[in-house]
C-alpha atoms as a PDB file:
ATOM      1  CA  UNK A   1       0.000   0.000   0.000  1.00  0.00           C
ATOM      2  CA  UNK A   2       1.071   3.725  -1.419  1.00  0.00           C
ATOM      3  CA  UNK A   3       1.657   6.247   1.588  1.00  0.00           C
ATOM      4  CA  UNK A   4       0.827   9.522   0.394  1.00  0.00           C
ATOM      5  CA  UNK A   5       3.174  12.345   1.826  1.00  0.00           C
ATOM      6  CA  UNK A   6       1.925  15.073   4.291  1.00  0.00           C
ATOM      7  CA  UNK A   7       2.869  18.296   4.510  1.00  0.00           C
ATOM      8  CA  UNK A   8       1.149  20.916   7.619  1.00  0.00           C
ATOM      9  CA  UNK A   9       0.234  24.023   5.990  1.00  0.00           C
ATOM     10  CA  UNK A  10      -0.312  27.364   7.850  1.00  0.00           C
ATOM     11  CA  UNK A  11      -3.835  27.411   7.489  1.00  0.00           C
ATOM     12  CA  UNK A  12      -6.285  29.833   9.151  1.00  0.00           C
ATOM     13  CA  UNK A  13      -9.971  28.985  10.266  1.00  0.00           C
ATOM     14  CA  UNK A  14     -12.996  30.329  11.383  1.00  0.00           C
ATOM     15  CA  UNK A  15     -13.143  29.933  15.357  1.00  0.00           C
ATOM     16  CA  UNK A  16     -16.726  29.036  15.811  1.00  0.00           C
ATOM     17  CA  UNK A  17     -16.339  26.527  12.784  1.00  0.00           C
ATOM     18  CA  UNK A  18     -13.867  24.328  13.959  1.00  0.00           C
ATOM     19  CA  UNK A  19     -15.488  24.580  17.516  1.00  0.00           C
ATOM     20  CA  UNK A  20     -18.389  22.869  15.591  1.00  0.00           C
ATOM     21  CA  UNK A  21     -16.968  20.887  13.580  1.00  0.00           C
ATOM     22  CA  UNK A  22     -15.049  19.293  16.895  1.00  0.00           C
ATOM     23  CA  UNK A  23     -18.434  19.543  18.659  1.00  0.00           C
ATOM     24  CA  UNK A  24     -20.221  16.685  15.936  1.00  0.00           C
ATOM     25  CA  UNK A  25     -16.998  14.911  16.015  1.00  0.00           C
ATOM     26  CA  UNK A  26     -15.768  16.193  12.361  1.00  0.00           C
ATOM     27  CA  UNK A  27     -12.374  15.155  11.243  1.00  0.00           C
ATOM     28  CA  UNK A  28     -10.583  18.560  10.139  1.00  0.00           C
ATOM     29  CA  UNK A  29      -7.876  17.185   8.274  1.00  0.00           C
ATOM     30  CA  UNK A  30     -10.142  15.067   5.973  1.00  0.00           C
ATOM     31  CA  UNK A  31     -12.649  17.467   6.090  1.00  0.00           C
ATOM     32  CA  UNK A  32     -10.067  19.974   4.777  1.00  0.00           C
ATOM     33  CA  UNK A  33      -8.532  17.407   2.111  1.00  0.00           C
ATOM     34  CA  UNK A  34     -12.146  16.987   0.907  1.00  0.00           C
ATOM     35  CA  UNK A  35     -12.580  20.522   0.325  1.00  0.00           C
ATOM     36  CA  UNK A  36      -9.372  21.153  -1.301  1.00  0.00           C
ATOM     37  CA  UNK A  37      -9.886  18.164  -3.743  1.00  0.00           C
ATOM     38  CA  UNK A  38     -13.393  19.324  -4.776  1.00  0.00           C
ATOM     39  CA  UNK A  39     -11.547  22.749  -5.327  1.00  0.00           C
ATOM     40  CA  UNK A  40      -8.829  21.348  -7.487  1.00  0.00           C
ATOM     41  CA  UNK A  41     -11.106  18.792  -9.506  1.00  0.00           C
ATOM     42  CA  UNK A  42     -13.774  22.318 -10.349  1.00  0.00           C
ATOM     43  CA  UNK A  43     -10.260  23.987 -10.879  1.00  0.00           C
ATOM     44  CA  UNK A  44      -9.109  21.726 -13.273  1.00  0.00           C
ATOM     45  CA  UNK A  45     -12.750  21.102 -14.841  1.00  0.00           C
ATOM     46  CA  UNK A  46     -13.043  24.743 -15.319  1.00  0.00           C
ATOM     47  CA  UNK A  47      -9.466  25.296 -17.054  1.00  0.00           C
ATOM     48  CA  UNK A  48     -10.029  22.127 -19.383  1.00  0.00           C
ATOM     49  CA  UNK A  49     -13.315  23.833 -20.693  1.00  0.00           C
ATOM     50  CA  UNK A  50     -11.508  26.891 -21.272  1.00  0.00           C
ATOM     51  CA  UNK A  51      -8.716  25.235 -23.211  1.00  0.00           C
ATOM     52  CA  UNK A  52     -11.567  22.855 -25.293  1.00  0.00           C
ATOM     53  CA  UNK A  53     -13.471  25.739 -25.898  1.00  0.00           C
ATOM     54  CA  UNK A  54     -12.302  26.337 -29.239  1.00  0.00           C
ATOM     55  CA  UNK A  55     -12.983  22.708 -30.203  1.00  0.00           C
ATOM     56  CA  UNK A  56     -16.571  22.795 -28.771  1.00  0.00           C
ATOM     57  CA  UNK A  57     -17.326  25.866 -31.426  1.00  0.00           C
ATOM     58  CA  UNK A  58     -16.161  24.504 -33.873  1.00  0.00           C
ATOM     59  CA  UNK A  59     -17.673  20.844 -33.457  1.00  0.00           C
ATOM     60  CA  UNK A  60     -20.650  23.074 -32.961  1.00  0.00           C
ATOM     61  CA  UNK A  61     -20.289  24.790 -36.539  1.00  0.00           C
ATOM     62  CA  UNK A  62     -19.621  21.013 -38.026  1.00  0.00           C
ATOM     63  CA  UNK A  63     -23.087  20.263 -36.562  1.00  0.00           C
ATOM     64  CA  UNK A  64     -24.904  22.981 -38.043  1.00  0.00           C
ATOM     65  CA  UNK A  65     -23.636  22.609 -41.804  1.00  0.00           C
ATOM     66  CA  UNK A  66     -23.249  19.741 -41.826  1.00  0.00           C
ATOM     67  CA  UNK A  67     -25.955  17.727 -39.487  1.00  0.00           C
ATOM     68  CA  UNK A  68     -24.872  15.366 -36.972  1.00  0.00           C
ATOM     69  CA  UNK A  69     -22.692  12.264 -38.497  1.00  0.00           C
ATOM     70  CA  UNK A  70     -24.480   9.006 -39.088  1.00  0.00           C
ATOM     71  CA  UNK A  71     -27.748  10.851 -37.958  1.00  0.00           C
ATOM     72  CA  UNK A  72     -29.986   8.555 -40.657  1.00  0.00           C
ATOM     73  CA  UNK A  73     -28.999   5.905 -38.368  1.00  0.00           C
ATOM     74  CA  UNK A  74     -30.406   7.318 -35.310  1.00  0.00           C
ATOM     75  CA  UNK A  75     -33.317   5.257 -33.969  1.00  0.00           C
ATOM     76  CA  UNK A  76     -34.750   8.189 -31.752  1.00  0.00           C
END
């Protein structure tokens, strides 16, 4: 089994929030990992449609000139 590394960042929270968090027994450390994945997956999400966004036009423009491919096989 893979260890991941740790680091301990300098990180700054709201008082009443951790109090709680530690009052229903949250774990703050996965807690916080959760968040910061969720924030780098919509991160990453939001760059990739950003970079794709000049093939979505322009599979768009195919579409409209030209119809969608193998449409007079569609069943629906």
């Amino acid at each position: 089994m893979s260890q991941t590394a740790r680091i301990r960042p300098d990180v700054s929270l709201d008082e009443k929030l951790v109090a709680d968090a530690l009052e229903l027994n949250i774990d703050i450390s996965s807690a916080a990992a959760d968040g910061i994945a969720r924030a780098v997956k919509a991160e990453r999400e939001r760059l990739w449609l950003i970079e794709n966004a000049e093939a979505f036009r322009a599979e768009r423009e195919y579409i409209e000139k030209h119809g969608l491919p193998l449409a007079k096989y569609r069943q629906f």
